[in-house]
Each structure stands twice: as C-alpha cells, then as structure tokens.
Protein backbone atom coordinates (compact mmCIF):
# COMPACT_ATOMS: atom_id res chain seq x y z
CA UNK A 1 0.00 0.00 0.00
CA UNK A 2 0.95 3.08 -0.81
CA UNK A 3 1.74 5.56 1.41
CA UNK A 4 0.26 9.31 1.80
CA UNK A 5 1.98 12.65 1.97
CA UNK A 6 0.98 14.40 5.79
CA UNK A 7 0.21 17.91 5.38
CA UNK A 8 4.24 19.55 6.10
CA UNK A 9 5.58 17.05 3.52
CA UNK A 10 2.72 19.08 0.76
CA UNK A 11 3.79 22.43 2.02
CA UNK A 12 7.50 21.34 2.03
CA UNK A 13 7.11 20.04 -1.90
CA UNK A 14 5.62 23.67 -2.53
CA UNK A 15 8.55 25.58 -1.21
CA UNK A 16 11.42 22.90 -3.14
CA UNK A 17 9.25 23.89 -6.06
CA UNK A 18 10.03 27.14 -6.02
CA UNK A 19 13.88 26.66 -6.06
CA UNK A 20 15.78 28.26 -2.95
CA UNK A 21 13.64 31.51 -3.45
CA UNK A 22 11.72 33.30 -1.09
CA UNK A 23 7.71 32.02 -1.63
CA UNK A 24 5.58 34.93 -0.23
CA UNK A 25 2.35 34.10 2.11
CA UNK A 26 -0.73 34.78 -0.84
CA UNK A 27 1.20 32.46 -3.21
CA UNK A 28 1.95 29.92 -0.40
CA UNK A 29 -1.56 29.85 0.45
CA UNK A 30 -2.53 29.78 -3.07
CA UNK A 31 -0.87 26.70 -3.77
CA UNK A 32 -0.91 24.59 -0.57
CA UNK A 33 -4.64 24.94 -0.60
CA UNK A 34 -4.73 23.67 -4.19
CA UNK A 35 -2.79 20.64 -3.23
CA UNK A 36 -5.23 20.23 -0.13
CA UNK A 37 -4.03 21.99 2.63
CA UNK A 38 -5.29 24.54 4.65
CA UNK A 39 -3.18 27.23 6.23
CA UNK A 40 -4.54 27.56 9.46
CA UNK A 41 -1.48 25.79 10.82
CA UNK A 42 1.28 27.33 9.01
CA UNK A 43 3.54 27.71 11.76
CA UNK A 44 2.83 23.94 12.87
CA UNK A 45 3.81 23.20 9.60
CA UNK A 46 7.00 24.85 9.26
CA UNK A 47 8.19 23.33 12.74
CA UNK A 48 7.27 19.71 11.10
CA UNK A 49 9.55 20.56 8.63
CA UNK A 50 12.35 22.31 10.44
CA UNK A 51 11.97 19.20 13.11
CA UNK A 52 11.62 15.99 10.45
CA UNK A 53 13.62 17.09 8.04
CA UNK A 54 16.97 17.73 7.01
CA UNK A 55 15.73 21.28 5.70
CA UNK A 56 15.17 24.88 7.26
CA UNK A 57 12.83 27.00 6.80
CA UNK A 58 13.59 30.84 7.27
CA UNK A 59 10.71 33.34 7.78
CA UNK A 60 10.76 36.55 5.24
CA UNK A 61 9.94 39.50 7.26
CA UNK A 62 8.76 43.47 6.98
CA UNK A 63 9.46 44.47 10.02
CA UNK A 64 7.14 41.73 12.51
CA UNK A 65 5.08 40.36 10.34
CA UNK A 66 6.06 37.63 8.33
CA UNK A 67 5.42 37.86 4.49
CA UNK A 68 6.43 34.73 3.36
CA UNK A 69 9.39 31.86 3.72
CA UNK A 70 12.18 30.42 2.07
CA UNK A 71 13.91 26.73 2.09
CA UNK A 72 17.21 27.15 3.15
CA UNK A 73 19.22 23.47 3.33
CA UNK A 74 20.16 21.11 0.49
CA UNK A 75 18.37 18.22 2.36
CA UNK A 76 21.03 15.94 2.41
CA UNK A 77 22.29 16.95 6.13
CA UNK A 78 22.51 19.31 8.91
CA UNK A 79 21.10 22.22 7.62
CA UNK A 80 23.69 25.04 6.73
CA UNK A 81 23.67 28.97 7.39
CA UNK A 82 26.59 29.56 5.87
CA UNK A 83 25.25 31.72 3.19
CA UNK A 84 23.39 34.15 5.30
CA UNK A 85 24.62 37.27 6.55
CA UNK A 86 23.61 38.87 9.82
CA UNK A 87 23.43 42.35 10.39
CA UNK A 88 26.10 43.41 12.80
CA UNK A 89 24.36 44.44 15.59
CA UNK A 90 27.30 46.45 17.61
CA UNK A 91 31.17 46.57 16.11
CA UNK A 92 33.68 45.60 18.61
C-alpha cells in the first residue's frame, strides 16, 4: 500500500518547487490549498519541517510580520547557514 503525503511534507514540496527563493504568504496559500491543505497551521507546519527534516525554513519579514518563507538546506544533512549574513548588531 501506498503511502500518503501528511500535510508539512505538501507544504515542504511547494517551497522545493520554487527553487531556494523566497515564496511569499498569498502564493503559499494559493498553492498549498490547491494541493489540499489549509493554512490555518502554518507555523505547525513549518516546525514539522524544520523538526523531520533535514531542511530549514527561514521566515521573510517586513518588520514583525512575516510575508512569506524560504527553504534554506540542500536536504542531504545538517542544515547550513553559511550563506546568510547577519546584520552586525554592535562593532567591537
């Protein structure tokens, strides 16, 4: 017997579709609830797949409120940062 995608494993096929670019909230919403899921539980969803998988998911904000995400990872191991930069915060 086959066996059936959960809802994060949907949501996490939406944001590998989109190729390591940022996939904003509408168009997120858009397409997960085409594919059958309903984004009441985004945030449940992203933990599932920061948690079960080898991938990261890092919010897109403007200013608190989050506008969309993007798959950071190459799903293979531990998930790496490397390519971010962090504002410096104080210099030293």
């Amino acid at each position: 017997m086959a066996r059936t995608m959960v809802q994060y494993e949907k949501v996490l096929e939406v944001l590998k579709a989109a190729d390591g670019e940022p996939v904003m909230l509408e168009e997120l919403k858009e397409k997960c609830e085409a594919a059958g899921v309903f984004m009441y539980r985004i945030s449940s969803y992203m933990w599932d797949i920061k948690t079960k998988t080898s991938y990261g998911v890092m919010p897109i904000k403007d200013g608190r409120k989050c506008v969309g995400y993007k798959l950071v990872g190459n799903g293979i191991g531990a998930v790496s940062y490397t390519h971010l930069t962090l504002p410096t915060i104080c210099s030293v």
